[in-house]
Protein backbone atom coordinates (compact mmCIF):
# COMPACT_ATOMS: atom_id res chain seq x y z
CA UNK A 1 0.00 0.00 0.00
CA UNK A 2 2.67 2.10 0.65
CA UNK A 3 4.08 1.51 -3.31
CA UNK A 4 0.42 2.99 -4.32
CA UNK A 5 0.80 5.99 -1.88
CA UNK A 6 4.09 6.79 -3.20
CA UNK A 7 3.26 6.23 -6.98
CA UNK A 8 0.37 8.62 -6.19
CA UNK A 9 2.19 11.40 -4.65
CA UNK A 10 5.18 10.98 -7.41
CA UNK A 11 1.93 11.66 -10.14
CA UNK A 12 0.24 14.33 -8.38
CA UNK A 13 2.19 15.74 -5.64
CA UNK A 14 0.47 17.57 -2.75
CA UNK A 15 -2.87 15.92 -3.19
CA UNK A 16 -5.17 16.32 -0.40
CA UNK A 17 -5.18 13.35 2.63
CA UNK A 18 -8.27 11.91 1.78
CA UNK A 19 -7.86 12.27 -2.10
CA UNK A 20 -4.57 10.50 -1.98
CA UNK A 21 -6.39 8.05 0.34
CA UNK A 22 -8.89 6.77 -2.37
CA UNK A 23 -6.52 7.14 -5.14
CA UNK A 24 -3.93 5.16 -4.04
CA UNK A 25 -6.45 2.28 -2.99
CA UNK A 26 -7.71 2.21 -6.47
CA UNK A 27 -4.02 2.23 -7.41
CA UNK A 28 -3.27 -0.61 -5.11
CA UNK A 29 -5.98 -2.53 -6.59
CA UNK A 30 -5.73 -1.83 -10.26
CA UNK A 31 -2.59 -0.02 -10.77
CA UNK A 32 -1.44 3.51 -11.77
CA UNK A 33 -3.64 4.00 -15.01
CA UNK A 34 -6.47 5.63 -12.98
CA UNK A 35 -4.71 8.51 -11.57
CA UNK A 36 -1.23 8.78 -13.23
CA UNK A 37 -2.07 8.27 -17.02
CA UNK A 38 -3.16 11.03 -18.20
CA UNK A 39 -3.86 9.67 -21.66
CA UNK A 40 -5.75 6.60 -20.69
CA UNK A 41 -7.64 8.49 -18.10
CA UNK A 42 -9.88 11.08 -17.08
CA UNK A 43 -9.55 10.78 -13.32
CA UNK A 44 -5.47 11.66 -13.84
CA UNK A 45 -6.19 14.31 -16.25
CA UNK A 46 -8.33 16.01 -14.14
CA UNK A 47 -6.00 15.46 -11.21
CA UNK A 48 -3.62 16.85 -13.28
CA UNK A 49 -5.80 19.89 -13.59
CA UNK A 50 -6.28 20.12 -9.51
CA UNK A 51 -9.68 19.50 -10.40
CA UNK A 52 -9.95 17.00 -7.25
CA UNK A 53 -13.98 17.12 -7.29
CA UNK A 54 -14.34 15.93 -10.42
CA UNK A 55 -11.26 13.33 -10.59
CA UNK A 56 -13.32 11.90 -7.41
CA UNK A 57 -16.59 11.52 -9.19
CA UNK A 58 -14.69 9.44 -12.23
CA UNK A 59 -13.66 6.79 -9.80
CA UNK A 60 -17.04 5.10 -9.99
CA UNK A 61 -16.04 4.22 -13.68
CA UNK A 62 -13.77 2.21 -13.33
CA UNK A 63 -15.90 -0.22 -12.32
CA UNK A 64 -15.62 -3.07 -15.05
CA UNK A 65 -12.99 -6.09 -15.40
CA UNK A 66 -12.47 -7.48 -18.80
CA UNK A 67 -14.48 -11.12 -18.99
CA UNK A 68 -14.40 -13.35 -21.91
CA UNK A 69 -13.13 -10.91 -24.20
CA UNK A 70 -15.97 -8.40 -23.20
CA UNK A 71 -15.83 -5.79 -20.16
CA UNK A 72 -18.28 -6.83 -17.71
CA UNK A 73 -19.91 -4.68 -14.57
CA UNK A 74 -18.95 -6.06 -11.11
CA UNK A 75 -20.87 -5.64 -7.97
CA UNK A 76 -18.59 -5.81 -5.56
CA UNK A 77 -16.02 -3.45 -7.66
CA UNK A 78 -18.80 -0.95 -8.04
CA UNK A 79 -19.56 -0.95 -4.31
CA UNK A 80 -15.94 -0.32 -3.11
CA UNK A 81 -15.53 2.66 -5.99
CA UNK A 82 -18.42 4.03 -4.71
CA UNK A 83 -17.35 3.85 -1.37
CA UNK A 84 -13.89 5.22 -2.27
CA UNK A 85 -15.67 7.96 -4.26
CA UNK A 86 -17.16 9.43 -0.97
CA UNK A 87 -13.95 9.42 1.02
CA UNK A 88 -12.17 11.13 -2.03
CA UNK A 89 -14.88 14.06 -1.55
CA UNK A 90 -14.81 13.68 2.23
């Protein structure tokens, strides 16, 4: 966890506790894509920006793992984001 909280800080340096708090959990648990690529992602770009709000609210997207060939919805993936989500705005 420590790895994500670093890799988070190295991307957007000075974030907020609670901000850096979700991000690097989602960073922990699907790697540095969601808040460091800037290219791949909307979250990092608007990170990026210092637009915290609204890199909070595009956590809940990233709620899909790749099934079958297909990206699929998961429950439990949704629920944690979600939760995540309201501690980044916290």
């Amino acid at each position: 966890m420590m790895a994500a909280i670093e890799q988070v800080d190295r991307c957007i340096p000075s974030l907020p506790e609670r901000p850096l708090a979700a991000f690097a959990d989602a960073v922990y648990n699907m790697g540095p894509t969601i808040a460091c690529n800037t290219k791949q992602s909307t979250a990092a770009r608007h990170l990026k920006a210092g637009n915290i709000i609204a890199a909070c609210n595009q956590l809940p997207r990233w709620n899909k793992s790749k099934i079958a060939g297909g990206y699929v919805e998961l429950p439990g993936l949704t629920n944690r984001l979600e939760a995540e989500r309201q501690l980044c705005l916290s």
